[in-house]
C-alpha atoms as a PDB file:
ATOM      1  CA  UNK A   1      38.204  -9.492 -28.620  1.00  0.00           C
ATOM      2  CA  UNK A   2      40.980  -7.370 -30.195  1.00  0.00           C
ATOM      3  CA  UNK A   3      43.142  -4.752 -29.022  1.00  0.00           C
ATOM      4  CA  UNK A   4      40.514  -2.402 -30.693  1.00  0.00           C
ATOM      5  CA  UNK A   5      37.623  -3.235 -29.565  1.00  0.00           C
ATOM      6  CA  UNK A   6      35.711  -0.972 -27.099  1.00  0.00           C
ATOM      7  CA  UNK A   7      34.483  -2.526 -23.858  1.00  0.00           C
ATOM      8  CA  UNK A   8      30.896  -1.842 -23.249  1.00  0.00           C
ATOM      9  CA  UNK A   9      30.555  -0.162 -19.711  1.00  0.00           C
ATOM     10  CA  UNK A  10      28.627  -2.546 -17.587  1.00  0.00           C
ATOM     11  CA  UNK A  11      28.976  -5.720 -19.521  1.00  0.00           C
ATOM     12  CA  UNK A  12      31.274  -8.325 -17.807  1.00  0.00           C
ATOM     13  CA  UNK A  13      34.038  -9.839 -19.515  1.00  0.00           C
ATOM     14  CA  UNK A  14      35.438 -12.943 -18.438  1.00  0.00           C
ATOM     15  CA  UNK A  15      39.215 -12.597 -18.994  1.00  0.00           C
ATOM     16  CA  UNK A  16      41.995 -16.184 -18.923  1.00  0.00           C
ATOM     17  CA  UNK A  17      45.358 -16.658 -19.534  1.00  0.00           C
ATOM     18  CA  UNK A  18      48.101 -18.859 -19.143  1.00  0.00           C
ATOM     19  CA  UNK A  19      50.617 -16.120 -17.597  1.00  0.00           C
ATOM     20  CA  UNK A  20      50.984 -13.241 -15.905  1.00  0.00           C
ATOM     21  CA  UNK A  21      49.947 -10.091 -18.380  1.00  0.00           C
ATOM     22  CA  UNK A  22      48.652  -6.742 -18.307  1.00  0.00           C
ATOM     23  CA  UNK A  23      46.203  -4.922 -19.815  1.00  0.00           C
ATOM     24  CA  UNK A  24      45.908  -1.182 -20.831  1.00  0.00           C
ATOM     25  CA  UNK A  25      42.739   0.311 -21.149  1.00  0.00           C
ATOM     26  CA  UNK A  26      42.407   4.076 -22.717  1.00  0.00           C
ATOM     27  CA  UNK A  27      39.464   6.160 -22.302  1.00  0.00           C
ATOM     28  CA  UNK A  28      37.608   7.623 -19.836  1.00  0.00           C
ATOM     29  CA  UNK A  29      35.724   6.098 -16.795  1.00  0.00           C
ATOM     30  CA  UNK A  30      32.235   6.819 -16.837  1.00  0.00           C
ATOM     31  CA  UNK A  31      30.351   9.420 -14.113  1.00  0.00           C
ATOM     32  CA  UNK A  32      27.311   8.768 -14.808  1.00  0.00           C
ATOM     33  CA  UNK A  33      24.477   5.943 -13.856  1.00  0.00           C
ATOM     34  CA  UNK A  34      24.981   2.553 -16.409  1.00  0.00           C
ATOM     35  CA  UNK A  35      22.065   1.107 -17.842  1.00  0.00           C
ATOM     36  CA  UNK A  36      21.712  -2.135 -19.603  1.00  0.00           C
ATOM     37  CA  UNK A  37      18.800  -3.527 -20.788  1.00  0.00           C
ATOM     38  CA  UNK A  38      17.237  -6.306 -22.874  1.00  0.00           C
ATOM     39  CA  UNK A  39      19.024  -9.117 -20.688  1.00  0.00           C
ATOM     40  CA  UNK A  40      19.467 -12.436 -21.932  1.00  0.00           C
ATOM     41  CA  UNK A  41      16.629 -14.824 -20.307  1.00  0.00           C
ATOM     42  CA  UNK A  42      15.198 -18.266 -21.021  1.00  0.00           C
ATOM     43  CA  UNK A  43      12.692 -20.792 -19.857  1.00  0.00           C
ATOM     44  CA  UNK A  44      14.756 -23.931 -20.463  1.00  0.00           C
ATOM     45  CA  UNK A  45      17.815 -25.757 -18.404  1.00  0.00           C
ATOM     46  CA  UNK A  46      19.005 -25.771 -14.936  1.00  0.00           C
ATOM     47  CA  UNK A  47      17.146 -23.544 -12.972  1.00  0.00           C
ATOM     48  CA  UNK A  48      19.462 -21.916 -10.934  1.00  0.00           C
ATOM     49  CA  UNK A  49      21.427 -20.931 -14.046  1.00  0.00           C
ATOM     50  CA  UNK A  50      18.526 -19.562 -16.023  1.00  0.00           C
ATOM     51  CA  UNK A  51      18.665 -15.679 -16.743  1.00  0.00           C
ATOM     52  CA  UNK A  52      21.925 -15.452 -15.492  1.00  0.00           C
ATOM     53  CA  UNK A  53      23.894 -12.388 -17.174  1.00  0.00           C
ATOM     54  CA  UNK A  54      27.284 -11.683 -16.514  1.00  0.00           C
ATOM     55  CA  UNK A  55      27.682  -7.508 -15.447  1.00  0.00           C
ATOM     56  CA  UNK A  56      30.466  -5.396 -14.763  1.00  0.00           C
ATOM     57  CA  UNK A  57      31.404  -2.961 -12.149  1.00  0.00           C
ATOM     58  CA  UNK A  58      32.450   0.058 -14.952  1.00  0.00           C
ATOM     59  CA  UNK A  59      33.815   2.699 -11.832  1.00  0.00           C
ATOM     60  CA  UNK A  60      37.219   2.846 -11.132  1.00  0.00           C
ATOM     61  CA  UNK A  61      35.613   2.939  -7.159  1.00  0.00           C
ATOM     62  CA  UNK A  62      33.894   0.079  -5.325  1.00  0.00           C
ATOM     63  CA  UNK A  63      30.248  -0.268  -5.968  1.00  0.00           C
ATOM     64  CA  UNK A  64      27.051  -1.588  -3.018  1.00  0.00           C
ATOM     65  CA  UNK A  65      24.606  -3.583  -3.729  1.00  0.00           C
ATOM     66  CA  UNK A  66      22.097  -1.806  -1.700  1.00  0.00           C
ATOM     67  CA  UNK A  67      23.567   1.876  -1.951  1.00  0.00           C
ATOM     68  CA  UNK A  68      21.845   4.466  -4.571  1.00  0.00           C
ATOM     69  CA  UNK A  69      19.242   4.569  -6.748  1.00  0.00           C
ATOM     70  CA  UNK A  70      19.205   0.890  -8.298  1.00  0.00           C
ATOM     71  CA  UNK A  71      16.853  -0.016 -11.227  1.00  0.00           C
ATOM     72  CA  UNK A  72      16.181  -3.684 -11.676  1.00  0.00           C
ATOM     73  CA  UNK A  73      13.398  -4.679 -13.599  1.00  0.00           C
ATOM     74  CA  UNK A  74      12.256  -8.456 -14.433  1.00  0.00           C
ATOM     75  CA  UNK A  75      15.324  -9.200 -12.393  1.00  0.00           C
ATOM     76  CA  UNK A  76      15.721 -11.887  -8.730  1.00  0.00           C
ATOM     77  CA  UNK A  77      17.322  -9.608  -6.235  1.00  0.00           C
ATOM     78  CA  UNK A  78      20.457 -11.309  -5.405  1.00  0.00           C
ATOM     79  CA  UNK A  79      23.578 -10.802  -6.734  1.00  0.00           C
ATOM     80  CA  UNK A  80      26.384 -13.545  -7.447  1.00  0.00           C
ATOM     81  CA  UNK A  81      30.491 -13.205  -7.794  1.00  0.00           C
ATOM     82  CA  UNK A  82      33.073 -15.787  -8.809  1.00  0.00           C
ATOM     83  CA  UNK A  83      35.591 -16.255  -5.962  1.00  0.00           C
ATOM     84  CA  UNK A  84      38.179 -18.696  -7.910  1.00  0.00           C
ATOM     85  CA  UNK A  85      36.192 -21.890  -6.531  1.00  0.00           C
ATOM     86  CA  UNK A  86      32.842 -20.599  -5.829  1.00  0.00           C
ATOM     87  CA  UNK A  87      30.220 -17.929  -5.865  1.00  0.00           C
ATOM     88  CA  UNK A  88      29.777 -15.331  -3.185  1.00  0.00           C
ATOM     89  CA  UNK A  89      26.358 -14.348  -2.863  1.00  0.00           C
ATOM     90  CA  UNK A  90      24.643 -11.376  -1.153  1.00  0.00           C
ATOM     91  CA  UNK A  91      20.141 -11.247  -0.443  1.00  0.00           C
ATOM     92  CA  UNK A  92      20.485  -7.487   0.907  1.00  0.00           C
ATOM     93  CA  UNK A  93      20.946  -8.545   4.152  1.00  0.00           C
ATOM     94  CA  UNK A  94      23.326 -11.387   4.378  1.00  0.00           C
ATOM     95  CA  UNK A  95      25.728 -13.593   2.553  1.00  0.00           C
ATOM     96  CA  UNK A  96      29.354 -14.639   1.804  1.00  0.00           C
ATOM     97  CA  UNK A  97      29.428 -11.274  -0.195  1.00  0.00           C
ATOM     98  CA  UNK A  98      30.457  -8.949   2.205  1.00  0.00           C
ATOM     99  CA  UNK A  99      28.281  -6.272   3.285  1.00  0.00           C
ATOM    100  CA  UNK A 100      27.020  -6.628  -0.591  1.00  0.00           C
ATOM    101  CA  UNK A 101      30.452  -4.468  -2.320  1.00  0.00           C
ATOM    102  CA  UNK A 102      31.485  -4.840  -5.338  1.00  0.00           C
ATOM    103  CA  UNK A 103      35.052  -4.217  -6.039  1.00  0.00           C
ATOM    104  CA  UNK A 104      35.983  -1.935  -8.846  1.00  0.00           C
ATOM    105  CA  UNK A 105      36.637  -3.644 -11.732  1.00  0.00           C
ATOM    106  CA  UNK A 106      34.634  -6.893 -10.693  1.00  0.00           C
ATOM    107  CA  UNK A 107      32.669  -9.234 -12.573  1.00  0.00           C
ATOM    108  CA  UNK A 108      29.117  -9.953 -10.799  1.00  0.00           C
ATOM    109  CA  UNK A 109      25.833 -12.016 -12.196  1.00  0.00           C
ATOM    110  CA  UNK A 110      22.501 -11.226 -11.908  1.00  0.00           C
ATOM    111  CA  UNK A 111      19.636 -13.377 -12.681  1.00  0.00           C
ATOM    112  CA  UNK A 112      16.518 -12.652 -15.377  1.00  0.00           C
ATOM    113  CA  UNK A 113      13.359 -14.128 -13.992  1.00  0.00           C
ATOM    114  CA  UNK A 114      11.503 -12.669 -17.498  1.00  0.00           C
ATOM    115  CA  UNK A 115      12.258 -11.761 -21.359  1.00  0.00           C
ATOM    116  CA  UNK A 116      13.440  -7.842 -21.292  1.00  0.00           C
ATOM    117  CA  UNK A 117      15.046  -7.724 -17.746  1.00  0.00           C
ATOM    118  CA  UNK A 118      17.043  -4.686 -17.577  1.00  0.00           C
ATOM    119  CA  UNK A 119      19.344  -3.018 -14.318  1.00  0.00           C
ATOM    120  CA  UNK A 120      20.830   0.781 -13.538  1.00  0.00           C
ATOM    121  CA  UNK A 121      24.410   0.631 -11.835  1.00  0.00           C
ATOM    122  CA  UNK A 122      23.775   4.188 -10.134  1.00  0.00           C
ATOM    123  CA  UNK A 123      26.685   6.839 -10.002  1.00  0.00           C
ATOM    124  CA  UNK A 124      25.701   7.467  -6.478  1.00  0.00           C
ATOM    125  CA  UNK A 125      26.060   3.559  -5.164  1.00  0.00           C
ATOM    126  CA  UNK A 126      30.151   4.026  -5.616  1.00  0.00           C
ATOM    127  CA  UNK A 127      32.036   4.268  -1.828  1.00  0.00           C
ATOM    128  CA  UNK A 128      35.275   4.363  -1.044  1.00  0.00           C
ATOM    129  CA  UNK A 129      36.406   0.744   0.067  1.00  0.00           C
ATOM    130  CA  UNK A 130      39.587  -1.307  -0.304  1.00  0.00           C
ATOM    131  CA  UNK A 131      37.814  -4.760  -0.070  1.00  0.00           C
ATOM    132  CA  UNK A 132      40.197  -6.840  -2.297  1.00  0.00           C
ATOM    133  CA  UNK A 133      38.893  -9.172  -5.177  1.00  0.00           C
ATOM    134  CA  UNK A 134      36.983 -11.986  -4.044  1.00  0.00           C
ATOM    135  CA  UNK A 135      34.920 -13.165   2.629  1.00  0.00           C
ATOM    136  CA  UNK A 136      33.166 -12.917   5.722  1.00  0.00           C
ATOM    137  CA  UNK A 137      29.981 -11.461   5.998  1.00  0.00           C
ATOM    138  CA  UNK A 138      28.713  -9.063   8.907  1.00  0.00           C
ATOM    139  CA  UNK A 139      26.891  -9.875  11.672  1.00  0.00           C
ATOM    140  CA  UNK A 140      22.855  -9.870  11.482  1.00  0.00           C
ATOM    141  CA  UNK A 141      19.970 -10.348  13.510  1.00  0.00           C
ATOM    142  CA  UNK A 142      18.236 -13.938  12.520  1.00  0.00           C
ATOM    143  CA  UNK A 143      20.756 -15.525  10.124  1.00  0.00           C
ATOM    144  CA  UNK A 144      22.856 -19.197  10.938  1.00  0.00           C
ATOM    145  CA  UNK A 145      25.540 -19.814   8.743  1.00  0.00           C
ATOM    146  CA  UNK A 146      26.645 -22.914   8.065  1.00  0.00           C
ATOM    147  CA  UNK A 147      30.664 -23.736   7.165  1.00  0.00           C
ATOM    148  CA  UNK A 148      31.501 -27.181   5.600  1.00  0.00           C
ATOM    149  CA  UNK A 149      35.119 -27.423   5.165  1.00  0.00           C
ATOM    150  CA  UNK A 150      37.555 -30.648   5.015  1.00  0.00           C
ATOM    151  CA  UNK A 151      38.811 -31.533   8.660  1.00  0.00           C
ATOM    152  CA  UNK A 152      42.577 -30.537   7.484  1.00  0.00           C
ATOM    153  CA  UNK A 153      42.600 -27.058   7.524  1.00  0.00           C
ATOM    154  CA  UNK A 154      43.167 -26.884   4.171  1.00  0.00           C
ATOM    155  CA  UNK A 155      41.482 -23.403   3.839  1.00  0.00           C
ATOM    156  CA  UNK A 156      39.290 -24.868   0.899  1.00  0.00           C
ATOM    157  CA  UNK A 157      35.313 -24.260   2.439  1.00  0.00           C
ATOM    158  CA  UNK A 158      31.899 -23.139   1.363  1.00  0.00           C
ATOM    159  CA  UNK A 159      28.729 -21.589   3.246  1.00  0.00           C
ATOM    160  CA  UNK A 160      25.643 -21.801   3.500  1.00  0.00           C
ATOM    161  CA  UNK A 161      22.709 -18.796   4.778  1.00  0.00           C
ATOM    162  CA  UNK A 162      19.794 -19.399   6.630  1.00  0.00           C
ATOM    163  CA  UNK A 163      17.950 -16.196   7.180  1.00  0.00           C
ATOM    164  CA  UNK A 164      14.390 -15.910   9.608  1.00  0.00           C
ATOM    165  CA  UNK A 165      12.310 -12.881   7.943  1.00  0.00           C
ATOM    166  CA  UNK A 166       8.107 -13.641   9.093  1.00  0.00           C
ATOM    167  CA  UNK A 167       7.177 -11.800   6.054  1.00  0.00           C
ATOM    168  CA  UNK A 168       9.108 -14.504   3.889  1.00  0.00           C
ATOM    169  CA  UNK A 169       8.014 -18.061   2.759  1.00  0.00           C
ATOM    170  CA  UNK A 170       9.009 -21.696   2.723  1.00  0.00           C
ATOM    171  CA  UNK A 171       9.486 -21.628  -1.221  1.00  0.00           C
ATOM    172  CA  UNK A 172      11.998 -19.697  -3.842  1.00  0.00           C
ATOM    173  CA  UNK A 173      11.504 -16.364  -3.405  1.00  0.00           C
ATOM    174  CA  UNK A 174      13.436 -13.808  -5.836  1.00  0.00           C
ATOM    175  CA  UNK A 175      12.937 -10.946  -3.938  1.00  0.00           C
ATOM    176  CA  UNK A 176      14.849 -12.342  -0.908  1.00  0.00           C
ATOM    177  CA  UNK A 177      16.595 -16.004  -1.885  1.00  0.00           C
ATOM    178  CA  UNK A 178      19.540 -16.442  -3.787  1.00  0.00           C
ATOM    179  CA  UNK A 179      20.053 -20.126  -5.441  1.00  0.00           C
ATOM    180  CA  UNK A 180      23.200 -22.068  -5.148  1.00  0.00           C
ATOM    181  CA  UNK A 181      25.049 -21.860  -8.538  1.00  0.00           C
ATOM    182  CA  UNK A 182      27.641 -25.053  -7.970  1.00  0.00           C
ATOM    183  CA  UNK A 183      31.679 -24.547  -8.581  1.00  0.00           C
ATOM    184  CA  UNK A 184      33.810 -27.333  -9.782  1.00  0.00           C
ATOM    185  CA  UNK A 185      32.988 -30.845  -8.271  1.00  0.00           C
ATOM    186  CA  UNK A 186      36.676 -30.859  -6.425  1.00  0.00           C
ATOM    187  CA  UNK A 187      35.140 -28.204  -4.166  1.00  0.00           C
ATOM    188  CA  UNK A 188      32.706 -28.846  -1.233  1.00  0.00           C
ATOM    189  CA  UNK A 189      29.372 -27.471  -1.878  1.00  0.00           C
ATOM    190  CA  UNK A 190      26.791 -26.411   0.796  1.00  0.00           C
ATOM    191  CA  UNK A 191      23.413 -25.472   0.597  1.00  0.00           C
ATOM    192  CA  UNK A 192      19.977 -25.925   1.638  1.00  0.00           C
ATOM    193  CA  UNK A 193      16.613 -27.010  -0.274  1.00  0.00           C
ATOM    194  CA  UNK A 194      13.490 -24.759  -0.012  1.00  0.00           C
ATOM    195  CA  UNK A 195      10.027 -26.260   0.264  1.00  0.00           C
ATOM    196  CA  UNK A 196      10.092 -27.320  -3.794  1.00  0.00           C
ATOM    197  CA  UNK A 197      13.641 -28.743  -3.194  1.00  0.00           C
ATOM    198  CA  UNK A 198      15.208 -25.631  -4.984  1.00  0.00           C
ATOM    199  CA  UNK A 199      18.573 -25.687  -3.558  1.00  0.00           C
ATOM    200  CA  UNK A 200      20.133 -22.457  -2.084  1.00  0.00           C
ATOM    201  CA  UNK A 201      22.685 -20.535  -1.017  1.00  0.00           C
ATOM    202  CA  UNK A 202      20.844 -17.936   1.100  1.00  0.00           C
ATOM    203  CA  UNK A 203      17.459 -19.621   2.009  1.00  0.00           C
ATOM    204  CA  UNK A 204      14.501 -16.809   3.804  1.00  0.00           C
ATOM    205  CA  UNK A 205      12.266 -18.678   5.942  1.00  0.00           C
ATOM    206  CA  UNK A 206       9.426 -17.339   8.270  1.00  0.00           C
ATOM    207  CA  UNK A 207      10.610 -19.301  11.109  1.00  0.00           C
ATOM    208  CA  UNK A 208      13.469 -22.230  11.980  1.00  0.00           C
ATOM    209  CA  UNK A 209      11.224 -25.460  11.244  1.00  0.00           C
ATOM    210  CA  UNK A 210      13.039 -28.674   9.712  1.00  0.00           C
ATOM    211  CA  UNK A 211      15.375 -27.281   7.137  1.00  0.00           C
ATOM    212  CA  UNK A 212      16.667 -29.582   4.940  1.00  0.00           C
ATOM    213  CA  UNK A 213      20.693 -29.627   4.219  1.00  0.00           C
ATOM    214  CA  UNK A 214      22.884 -31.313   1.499  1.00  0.00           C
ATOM    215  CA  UNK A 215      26.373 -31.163   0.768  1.00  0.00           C
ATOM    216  CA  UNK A 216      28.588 -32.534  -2.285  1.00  0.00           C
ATOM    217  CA  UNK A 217      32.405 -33.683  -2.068  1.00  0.00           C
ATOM    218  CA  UNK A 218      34.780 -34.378  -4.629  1.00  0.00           C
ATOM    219  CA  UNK A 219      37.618 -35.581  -2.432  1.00  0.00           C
ATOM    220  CA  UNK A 220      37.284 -38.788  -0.117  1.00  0.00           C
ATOM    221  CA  UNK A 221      38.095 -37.377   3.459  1.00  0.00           C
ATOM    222  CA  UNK A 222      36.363 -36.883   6.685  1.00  0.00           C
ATOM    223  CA  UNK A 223      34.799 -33.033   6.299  1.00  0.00           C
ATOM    224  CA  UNK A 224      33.228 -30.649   9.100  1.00  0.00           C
ATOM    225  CA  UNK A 225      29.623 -28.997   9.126  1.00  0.00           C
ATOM    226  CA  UNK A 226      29.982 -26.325  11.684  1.00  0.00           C
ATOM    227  CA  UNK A 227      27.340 -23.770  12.421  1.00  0.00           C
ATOM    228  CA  UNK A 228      28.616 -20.427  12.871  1.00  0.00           C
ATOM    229  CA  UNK A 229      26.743 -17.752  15.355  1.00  0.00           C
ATOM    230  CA  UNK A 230      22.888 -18.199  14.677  1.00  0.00           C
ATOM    231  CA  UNK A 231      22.149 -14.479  15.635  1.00  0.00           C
ATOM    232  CA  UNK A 232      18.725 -14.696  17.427  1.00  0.00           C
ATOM    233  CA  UNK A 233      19.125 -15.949  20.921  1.00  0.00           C
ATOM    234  CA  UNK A 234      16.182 -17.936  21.418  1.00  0.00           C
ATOM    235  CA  UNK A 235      17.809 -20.378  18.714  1.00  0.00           C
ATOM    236  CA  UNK A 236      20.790 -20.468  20.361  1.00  0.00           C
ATOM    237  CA  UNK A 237      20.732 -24.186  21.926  1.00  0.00           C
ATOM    238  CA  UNK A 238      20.130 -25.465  18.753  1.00  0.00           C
ATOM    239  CA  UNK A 239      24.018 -24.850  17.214  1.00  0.00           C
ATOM    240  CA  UNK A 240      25.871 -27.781  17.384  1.00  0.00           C
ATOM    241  CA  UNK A 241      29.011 -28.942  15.182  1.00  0.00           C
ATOM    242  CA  UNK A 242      29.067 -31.958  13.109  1.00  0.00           C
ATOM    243  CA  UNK A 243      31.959 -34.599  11.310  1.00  0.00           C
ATOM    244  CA  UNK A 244      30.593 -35.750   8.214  1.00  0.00           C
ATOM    245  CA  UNK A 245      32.825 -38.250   5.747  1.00  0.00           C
ATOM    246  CA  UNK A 246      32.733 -38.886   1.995  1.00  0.00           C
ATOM    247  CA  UNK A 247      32.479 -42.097   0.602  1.00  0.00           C
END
């Protein structure tokens, strides 16, 4: 892109750069709802990257996920954000993407499930907020999250979503599941495999029966599963906290 060139409103742009600089956009911000359509989609490669399209929050205001009068057609319902090492996620009702806000200015993915997938940003889902760019995500009824993280401290974790809805089922579900798009290999990565080993970030369940869990390394070290406040009581006995170690 050139200095001339017009940003489109609600396309993402992914912006790098080896030092500090600033930019200077002229024009107005928009007022009204943002509609693109005609999403890029197709059949082929990894699943959990297929149909992804990168948007953009166009409001010079926060935006939420669930707030307003979105439009999202051919589209999974989940919504994904690059947080330097990793994606925050948010189903609607839980994730790492807190309370499903979108920061003005931000960059967010959403996933095509079908040729001509299209999405409204609605005027009316800005709020006031002050979350900063891309971390914890608020407390709900039926959800275990799970935290693997290296044993020093070192800040550096991911986290995984395991959320009990009896309308929901053991397979991928767009409407409430949101996959597990991997960061770099240095990073620990966390998620769980739905009944055709799709593996997840947020997996929707009907009930807690045998769950299966995998995690990836890319430093030797001893590491730390911990399972963070599973919300319904009656599963309460079943938290415990593990050491795992890479080899």
């Amino acid at each position: 892109m050139t200095g001339s060139d017009i940003l489109e409103n609600g396309k993402g742009v992914k912006v790098t750069g080896m030092v500090p600089s600033t930019a200077v956009f002229s024009g107005l911000f928009p007022t009204d709802d943002i509609t693109r359509s005609e999403l890029a989609f197709t059949a082929s490669g990894t699943a959990a990257q297929r149909g992804l399209n990168l948007m953009g929050n166009p409001y010079p205001s926060a935006i939420q996920w669930d707030n307003g009068d979105w439009s999202r057609n051919n589209l999974d319902y989940a919504v994904y954000v690059w947080h330097g090492y990793k994606y925050l996620v948010w189903n609607g009702i839980t994730g790492s993407l807190k309370n499903g806000i979108i920061p003005s200015m931000q960059g967010f993915f959403v996933r095509s499930n079908a040729p001509g997938g299209s999405i409204t940003i609605p005027a009316n889902s800005r709020l006031h907020d002050n979350q900063p760019f891309y971390k914890e995500s608020e407390s709900e009824s039926n959800v275990l999250i799970m935290k693997l993280e290296h044993v020093s401290g070192n800040g550096i974790a991911d986290e995984a979503f395991v959320n009990i809805r009896s309308s929901s089922t053991t397979g991928y579900d767009g409407t409430t599941d949101a996959w597990k798009i991997f960061g770099p290999d240095a990073y620990p990565q966390l998620f769980t495999l739905s009944s055709n080993q799709d593996p997840l970030a947020i997996n929707t369940q009907p009930d807690f029966s045998s769950i299966p869990v995998e995690f990836r390394v890319g430093e030797p070290g001893s590491y730390r599963i911990t399972f963070d406040q599973t919300r319904s009581e009656e599963h309460t006995s079943e938290l415990q906290s593990r050491q795992v170690s890479s080899y």
